[in-house]
N, C-alpha and C. Protein backbone atom coordinates (compact mmCIF):
# COMPACT_ATOMS: atom_id res chain seq x y z
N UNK A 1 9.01 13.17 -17.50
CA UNK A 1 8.31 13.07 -16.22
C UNK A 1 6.83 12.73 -16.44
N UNK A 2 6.56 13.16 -17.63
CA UNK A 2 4.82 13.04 -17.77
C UNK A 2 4.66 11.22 -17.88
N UNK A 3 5.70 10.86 -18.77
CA UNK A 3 5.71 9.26 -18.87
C UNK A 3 5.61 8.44 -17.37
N UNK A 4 6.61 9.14 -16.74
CA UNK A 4 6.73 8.08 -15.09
C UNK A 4 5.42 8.44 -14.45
N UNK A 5 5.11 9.65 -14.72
CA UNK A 5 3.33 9.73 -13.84
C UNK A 5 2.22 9.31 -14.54
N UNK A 6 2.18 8.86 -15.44
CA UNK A 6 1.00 7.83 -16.29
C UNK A 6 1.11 6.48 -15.81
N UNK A 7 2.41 6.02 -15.96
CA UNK A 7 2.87 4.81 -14.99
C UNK A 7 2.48 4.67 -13.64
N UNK A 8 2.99 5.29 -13.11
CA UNK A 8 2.53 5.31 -11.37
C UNK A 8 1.11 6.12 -11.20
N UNK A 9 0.93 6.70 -12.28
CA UNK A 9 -0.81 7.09 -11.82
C UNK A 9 -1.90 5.78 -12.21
N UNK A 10 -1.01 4.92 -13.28
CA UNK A 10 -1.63 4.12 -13.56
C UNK A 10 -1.45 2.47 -12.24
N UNK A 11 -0.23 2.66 -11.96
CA UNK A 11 0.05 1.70 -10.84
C UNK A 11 -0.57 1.51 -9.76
N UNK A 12 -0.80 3.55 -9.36
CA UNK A 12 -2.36 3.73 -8.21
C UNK A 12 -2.82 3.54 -8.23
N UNK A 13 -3.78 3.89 -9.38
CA UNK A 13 -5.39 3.59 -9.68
C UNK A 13 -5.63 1.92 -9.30
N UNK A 14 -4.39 0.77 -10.19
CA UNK A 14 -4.91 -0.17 -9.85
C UNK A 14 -4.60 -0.39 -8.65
N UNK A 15 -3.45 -0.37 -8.42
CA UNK A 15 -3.49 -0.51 -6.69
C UNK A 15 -4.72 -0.13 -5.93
N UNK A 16 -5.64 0.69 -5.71
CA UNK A 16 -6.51 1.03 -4.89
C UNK A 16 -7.97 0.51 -5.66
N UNK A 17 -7.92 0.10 -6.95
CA UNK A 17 -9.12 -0.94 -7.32
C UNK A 17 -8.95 -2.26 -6.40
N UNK A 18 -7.40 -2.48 -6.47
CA UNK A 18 -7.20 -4.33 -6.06
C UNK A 18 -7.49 -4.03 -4.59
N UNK A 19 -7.18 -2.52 -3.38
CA UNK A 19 -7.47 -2.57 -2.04
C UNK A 19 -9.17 -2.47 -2.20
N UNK A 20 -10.10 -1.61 -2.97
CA UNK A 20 -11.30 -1.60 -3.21
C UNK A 20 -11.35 -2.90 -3.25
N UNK A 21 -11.66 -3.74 -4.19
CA UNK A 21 -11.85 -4.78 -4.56
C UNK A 21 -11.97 -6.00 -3.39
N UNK A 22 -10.85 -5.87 -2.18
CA UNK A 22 -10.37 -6.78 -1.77
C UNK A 22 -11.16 -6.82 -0.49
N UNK A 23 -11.26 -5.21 0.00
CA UNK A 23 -11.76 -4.89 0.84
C UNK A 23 -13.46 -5.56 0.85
N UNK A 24 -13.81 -5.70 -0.59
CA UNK A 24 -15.31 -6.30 -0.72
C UNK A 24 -15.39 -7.66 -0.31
N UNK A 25 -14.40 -8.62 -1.19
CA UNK A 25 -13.81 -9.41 -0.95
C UNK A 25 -14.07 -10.24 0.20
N UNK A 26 -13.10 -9.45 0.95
CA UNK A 26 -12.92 -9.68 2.72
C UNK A 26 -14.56 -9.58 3.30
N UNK A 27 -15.26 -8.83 2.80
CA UNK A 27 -16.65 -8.37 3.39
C UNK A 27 -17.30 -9.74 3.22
N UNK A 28 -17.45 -10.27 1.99
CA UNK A 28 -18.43 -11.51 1.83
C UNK A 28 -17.73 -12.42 2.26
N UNK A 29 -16.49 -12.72 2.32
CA UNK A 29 -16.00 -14.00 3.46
C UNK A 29 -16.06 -13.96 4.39
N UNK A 30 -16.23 -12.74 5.07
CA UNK A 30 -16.75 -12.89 6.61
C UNK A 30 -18.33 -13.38 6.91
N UNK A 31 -18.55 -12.49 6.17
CA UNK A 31 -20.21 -12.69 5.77
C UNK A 31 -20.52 -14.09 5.58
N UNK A 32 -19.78 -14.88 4.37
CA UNK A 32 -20.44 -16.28 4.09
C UNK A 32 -20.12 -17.09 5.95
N UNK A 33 -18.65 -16.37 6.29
CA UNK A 33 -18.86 -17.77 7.77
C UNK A 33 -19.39 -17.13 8.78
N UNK A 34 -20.03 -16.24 9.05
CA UNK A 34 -21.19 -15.56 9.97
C UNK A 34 -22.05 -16.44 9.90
N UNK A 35 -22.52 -16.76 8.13
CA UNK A 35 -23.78 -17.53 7.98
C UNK A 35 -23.97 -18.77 8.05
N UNK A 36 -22.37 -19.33 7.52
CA UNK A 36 -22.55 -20.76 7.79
C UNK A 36 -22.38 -21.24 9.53
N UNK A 37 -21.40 -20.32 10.21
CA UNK A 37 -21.48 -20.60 11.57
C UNK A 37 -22.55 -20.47 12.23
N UNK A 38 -23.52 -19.39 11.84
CA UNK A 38 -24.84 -19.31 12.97
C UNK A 38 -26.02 -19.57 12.24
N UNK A 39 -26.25 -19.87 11.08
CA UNK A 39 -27.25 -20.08 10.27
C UNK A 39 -27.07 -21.64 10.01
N UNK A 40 -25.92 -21.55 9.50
CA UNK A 40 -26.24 -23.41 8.90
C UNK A 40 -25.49 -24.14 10.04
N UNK A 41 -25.27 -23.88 11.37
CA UNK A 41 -24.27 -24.47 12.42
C UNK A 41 -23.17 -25.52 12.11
N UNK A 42 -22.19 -24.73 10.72
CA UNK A 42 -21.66 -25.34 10.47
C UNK A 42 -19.84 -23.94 10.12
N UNK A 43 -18.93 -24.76 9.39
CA UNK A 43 -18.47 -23.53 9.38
C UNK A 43 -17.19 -23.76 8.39
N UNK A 44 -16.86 -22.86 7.12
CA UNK A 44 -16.38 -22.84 6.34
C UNK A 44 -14.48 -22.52 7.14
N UNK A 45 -13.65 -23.47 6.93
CA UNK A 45 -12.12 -23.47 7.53
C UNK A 45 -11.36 -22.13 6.57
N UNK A 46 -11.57 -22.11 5.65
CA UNK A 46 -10.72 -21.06 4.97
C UNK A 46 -11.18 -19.80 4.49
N UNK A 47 -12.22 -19.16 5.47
CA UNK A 47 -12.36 -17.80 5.26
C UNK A 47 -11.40 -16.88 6.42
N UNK A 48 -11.53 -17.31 7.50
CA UNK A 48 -10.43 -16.64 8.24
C UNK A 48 -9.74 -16.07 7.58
N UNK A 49 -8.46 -17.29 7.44
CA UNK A 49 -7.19 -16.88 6.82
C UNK A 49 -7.31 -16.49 5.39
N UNK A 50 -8.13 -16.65 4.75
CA UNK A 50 -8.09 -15.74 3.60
C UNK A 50 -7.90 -14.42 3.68
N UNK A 51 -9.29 -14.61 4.32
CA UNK A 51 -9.72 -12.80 5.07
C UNK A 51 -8.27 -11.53 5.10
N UNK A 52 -7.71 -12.91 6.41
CA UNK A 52 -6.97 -11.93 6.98
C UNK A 52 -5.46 -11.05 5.79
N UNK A 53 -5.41 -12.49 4.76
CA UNK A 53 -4.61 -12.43 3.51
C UNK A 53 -4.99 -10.99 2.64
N UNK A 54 -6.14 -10.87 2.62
CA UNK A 54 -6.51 -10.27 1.65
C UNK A 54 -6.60 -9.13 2.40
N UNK A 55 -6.96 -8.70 3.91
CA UNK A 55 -6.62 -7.47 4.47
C UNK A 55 -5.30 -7.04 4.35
N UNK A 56 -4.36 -7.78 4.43
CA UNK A 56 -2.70 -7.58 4.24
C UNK A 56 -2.93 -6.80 2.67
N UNK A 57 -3.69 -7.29 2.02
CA UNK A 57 -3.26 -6.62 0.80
C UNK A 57 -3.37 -4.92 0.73
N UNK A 58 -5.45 -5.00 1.08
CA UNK A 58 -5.51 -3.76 0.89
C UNK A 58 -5.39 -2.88 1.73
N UNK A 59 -4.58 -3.18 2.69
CA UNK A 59 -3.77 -2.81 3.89
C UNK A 59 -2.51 -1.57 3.03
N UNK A 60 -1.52 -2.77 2.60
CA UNK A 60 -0.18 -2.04 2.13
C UNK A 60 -0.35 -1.41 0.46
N UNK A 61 -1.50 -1.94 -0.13
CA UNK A 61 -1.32 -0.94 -1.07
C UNK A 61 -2.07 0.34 -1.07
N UNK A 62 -3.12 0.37 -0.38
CA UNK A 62 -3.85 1.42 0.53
C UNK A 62 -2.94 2.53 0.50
N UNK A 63 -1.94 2.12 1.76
CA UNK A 63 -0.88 2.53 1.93
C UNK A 63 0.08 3.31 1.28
N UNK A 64 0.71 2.51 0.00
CA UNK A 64 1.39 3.12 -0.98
C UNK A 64 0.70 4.04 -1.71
N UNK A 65 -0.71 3.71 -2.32
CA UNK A 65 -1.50 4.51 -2.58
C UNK A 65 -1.35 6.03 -2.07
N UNK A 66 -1.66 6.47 -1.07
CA UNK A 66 -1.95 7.07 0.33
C UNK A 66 -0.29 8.40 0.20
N UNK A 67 0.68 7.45 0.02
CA UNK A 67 2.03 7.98 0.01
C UNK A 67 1.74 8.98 -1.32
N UNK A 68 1.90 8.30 -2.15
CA UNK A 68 1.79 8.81 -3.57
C UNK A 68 0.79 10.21 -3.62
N UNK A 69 -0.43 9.95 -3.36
CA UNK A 69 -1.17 11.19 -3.54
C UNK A 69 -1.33 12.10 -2.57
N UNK A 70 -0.22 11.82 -1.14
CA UNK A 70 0.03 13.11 -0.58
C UNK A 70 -1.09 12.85 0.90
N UNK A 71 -1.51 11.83 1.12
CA UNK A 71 -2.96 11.52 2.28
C UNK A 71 -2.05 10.80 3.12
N UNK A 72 -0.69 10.53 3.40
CA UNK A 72 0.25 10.10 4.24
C UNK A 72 -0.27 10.66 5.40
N UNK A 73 -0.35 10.20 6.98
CA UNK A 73 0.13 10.84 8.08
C UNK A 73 0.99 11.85 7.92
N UNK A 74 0.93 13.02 8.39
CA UNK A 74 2.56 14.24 8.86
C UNK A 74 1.73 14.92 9.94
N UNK A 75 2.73 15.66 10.09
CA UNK A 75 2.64 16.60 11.48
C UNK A 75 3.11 18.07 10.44
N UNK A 76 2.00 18.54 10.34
CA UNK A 76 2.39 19.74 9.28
C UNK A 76 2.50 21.68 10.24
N UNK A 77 2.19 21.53 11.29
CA UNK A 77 2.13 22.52 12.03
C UNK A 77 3.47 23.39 11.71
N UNK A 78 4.66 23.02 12.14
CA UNK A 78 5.83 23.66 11.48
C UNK A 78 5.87 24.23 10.16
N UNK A 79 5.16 23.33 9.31
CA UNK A 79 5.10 23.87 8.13
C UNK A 79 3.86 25.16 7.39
N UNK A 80 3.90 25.32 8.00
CA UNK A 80 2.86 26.17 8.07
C UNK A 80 3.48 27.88 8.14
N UNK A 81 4.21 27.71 9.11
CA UNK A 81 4.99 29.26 9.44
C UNK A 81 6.47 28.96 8.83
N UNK A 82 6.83 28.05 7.69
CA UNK A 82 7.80 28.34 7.34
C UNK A 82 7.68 28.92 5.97
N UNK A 83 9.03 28.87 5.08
CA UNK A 83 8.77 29.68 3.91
C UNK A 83 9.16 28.82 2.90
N UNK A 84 8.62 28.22 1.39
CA UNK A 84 8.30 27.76 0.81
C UNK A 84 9.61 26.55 0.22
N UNK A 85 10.71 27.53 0.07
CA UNK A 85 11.77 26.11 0.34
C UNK A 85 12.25 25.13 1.21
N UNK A 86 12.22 26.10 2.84
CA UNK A 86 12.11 24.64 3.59
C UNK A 86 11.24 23.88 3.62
N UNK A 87 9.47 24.43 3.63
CA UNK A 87 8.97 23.41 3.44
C UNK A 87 9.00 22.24 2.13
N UNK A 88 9.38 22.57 1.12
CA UNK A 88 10.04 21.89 -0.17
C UNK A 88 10.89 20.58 0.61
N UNK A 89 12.09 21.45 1.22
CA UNK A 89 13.39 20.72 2.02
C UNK A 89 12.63 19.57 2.65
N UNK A 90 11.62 19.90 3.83
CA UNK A 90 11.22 18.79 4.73
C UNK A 90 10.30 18.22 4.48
N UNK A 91 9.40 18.46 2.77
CA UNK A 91 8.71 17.57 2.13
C UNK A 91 9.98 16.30 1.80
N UNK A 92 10.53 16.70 1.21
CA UNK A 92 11.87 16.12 0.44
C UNK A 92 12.42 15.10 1.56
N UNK A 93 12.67 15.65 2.94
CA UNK A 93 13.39 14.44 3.87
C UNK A 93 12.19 13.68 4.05
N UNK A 94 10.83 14.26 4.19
CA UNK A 94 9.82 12.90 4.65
C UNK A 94 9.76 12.06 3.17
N UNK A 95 9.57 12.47 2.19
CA UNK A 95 9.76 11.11 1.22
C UNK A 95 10.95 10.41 1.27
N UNK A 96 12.34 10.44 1.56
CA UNK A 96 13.24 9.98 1.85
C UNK A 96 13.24 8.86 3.08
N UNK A 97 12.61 9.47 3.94
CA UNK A 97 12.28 8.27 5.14
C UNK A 97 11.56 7.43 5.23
N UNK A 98 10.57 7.80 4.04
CA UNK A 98 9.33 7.24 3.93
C UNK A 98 10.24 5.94 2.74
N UNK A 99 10.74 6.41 1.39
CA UNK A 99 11.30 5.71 0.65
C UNK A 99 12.52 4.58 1.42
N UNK A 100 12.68 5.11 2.27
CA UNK A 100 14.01 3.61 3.37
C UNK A 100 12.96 3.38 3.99
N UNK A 101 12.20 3.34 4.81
CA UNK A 101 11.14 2.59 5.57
C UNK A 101 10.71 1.73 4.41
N UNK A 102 10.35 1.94 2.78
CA UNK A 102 9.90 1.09 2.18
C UNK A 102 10.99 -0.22 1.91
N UNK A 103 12.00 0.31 1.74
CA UNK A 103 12.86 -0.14 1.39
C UNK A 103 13.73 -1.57 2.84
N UNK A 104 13.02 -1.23 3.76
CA UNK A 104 12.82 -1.88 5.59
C UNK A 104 11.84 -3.01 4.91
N UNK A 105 10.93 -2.62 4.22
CA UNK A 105 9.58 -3.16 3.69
C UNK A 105 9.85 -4.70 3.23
N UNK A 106 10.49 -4.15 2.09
CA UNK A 106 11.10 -5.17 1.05
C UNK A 106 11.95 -5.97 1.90
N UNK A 107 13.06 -5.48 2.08
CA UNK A 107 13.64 -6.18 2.83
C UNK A 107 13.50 -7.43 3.97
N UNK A 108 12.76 -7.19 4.71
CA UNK A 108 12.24 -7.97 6.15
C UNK A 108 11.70 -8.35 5.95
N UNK A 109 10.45 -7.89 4.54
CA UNK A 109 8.99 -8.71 4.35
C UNK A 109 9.38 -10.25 3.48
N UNK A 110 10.91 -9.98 2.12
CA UNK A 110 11.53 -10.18 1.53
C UNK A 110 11.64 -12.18 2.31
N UNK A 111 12.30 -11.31 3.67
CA UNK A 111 13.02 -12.35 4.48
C UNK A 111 11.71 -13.22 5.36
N UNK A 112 10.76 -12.41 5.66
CA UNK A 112 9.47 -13.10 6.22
C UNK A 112 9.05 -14.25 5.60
N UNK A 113 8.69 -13.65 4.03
CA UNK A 113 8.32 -14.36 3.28
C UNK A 113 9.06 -15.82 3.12
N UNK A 114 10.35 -15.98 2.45
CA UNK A 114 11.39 -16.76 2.42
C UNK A 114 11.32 -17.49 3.55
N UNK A 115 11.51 -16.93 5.10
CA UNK A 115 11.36 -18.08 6.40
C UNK A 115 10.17 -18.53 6.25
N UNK A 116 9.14 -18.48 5.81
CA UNK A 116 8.04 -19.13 5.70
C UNK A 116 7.15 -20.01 4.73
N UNK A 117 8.19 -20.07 3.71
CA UNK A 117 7.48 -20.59 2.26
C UNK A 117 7.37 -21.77 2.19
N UNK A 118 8.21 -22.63 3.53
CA UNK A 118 7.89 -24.39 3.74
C UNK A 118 6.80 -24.38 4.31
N UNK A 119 6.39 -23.54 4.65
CA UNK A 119 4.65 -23.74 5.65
C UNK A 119 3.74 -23.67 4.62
N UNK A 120 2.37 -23.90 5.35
CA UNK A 120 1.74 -24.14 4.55
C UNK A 120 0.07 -23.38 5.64
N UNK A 121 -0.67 -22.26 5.18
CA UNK A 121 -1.84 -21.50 5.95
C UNK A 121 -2.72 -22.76 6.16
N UNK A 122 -2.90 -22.72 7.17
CA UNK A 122 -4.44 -23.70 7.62
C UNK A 122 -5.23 -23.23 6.96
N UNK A 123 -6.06 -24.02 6.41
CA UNK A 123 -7.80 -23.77 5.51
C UNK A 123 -7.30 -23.68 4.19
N UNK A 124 -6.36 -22.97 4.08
CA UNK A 124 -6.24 -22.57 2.54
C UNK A 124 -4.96 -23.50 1.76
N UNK A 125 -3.96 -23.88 2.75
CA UNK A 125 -3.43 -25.27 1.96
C UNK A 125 -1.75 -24.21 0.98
N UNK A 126 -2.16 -23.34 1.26
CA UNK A 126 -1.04 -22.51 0.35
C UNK A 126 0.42 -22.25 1.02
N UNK A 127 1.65 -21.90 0.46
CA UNK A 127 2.30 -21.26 1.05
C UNK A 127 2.26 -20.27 1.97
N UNK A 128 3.42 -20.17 3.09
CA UNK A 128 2.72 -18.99 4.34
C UNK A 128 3.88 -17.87 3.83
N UNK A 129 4.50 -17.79 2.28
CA UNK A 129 4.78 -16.76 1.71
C UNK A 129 3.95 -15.83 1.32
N UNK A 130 2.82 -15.97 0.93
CA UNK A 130 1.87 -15.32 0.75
C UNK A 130 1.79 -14.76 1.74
N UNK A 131 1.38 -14.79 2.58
CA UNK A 131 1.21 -13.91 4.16
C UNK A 131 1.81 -12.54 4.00
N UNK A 132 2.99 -12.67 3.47
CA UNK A 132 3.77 -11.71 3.50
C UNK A 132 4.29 -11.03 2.37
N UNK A 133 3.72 -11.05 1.30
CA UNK A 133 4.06 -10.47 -0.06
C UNK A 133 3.42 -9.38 -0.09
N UNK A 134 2.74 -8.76 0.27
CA UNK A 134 1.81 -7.69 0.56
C UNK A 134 2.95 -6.32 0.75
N UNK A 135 3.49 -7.01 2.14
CA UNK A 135 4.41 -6.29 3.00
C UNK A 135 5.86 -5.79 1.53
N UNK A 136 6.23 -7.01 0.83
CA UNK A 136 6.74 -6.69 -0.02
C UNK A 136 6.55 -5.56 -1.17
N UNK A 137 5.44 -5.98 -1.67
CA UNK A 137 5.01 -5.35 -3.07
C UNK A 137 4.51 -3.72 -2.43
N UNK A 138 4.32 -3.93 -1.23
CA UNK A 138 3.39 -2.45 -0.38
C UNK A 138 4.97 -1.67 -0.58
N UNK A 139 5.78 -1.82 0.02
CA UNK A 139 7.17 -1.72 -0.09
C UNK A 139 7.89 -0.88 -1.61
N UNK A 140 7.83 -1.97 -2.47
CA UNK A 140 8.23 -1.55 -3.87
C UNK A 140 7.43 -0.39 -4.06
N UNK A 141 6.24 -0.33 -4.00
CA UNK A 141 5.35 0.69 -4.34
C UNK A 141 5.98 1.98 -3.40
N UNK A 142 5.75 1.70 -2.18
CA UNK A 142 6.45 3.01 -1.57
C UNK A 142 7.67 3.61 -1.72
N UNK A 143 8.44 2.80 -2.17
CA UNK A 143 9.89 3.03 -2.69
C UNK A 143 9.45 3.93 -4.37
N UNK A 144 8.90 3.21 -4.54
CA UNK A 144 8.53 3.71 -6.32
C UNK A 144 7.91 5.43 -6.11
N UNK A 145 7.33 5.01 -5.48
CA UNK A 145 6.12 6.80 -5.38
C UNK A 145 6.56 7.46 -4.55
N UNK A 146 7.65 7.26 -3.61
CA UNK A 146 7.87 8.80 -2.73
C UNK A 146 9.31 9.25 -4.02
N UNK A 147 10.15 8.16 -4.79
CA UNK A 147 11.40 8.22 -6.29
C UNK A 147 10.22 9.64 -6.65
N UNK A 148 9.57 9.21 -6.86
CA UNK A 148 8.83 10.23 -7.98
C UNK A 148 8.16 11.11 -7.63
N UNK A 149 8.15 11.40 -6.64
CA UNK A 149 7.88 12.50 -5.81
C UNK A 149 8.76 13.60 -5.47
N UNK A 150 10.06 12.96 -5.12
CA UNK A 150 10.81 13.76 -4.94
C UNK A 150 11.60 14.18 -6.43
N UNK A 151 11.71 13.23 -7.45
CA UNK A 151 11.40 13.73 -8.66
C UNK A 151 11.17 14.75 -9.30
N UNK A 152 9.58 14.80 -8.91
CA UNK A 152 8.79 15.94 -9.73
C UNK A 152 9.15 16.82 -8.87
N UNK A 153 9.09 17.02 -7.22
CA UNK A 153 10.15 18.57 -6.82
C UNK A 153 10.94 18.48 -7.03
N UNK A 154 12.67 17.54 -7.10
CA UNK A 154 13.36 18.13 -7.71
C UNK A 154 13.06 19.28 -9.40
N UNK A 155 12.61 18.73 -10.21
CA UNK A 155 12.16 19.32 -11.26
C UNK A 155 11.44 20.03 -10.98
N UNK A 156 10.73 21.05 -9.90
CA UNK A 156 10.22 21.79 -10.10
C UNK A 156 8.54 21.76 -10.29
N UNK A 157 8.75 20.48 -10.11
CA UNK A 157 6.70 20.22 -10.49
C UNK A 157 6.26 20.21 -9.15
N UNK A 158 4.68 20.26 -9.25
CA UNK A 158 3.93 19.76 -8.06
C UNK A 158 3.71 18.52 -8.02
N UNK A 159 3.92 18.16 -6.41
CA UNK A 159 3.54 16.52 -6.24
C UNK A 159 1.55 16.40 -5.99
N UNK A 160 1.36 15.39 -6.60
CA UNK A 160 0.26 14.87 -7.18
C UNK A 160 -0.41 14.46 -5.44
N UNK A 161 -2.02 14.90 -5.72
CA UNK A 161 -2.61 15.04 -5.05
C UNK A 161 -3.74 13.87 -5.55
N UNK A 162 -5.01 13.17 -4.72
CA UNK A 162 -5.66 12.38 -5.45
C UNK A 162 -6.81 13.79 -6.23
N UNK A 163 -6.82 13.00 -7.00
CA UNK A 163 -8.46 13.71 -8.18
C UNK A 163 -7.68 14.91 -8.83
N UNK A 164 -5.99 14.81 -8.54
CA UNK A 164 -5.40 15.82 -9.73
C UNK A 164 -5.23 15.01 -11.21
N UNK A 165 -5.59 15.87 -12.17
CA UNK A 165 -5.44 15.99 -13.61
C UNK A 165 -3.85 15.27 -13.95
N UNK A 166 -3.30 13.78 -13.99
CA UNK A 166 -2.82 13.59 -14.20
C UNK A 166 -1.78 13.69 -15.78
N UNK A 167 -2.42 13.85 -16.20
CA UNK A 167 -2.11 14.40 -17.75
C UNK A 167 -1.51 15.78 -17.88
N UNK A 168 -2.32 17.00 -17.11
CA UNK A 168 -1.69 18.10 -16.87
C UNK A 168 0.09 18.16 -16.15
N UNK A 169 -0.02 17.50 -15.53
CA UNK A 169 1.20 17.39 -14.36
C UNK A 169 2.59 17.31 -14.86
């Protein structure tokens, strides 16, 4: 188990450098056509859709990220006044729903992608598969990290929190 969480701690980390990263990214392409639109009254065609490309990214791995170290949305009120195995139990069904919703991910994004790979994004000249690989790979990842989540409770471990001691775990 210590092996699969070096892996996926290591899969996080980059995952949320490449949403860091992208998120900057996205900042100066908006930025450069702010400037060329109202400064140089002129205006760069392929920051849009970049933009919006590269929000898709650090959108869904954000996301997977997010799953993995436990910062998911829940509604934890119930859990609160229960007693330590059901809440175990209904940790256990939300990674399960969470792991087929990823698995919705792959799938549809899978098929998005594919209906769209004869197109081609305005400005940027690329496949309009790209558009949608995000949705994919966001997917695999969520499928991957709630596996190992429910994992480490089956076995008895604690599921990983961000800024926990991965090595300890």
């Amino acid at each position: 188990m210590e092996r699969v969480a070096r892996v996926t701690g290591a899969l996080a980390q980059l995952g949320l450098m490449l949403a860091g990263t992208g998120v900057v990214v996205m900042t100066v392409f908006i930025a450069a056509q702010v400037f060329w639109r109202y400064v140089l009254n002129d205006s760069l065609q392929w920051t849009e859709p970049a933009a919006v490309m590269i929000m898709g990214w650090f959108i869904f791995l954000g996301a997977a990220v997010g799953i993995r170290e436990g910062y998911h949305l829940s509604f934890d009120v119930l859990l609160y006044v229960l007693p330590e195995r059901a809440r175990l139990t209904l940790h256990t069904v939300s990674d399960v729903v969470v792991a087929a919703f990823g698995c919705g991910m792959i799938w549809y994004g899978a098929q998005l992608a594919e209906n769209t790979a004869g197109n081609k994004v305005p400005g940027l000249g690329i496949s309009g598969a790209f558009d949608f690989l995000p949705i994919v790979v966001g997917g695999v990842l969520l499928v991957l990290f709630s596996i190992e989540r429910i994992a480490r409770r089956a076995a008895g471990l604690p599921t990983l929190r961000f800024g926990d001691d991965h090595e300890e775990a």
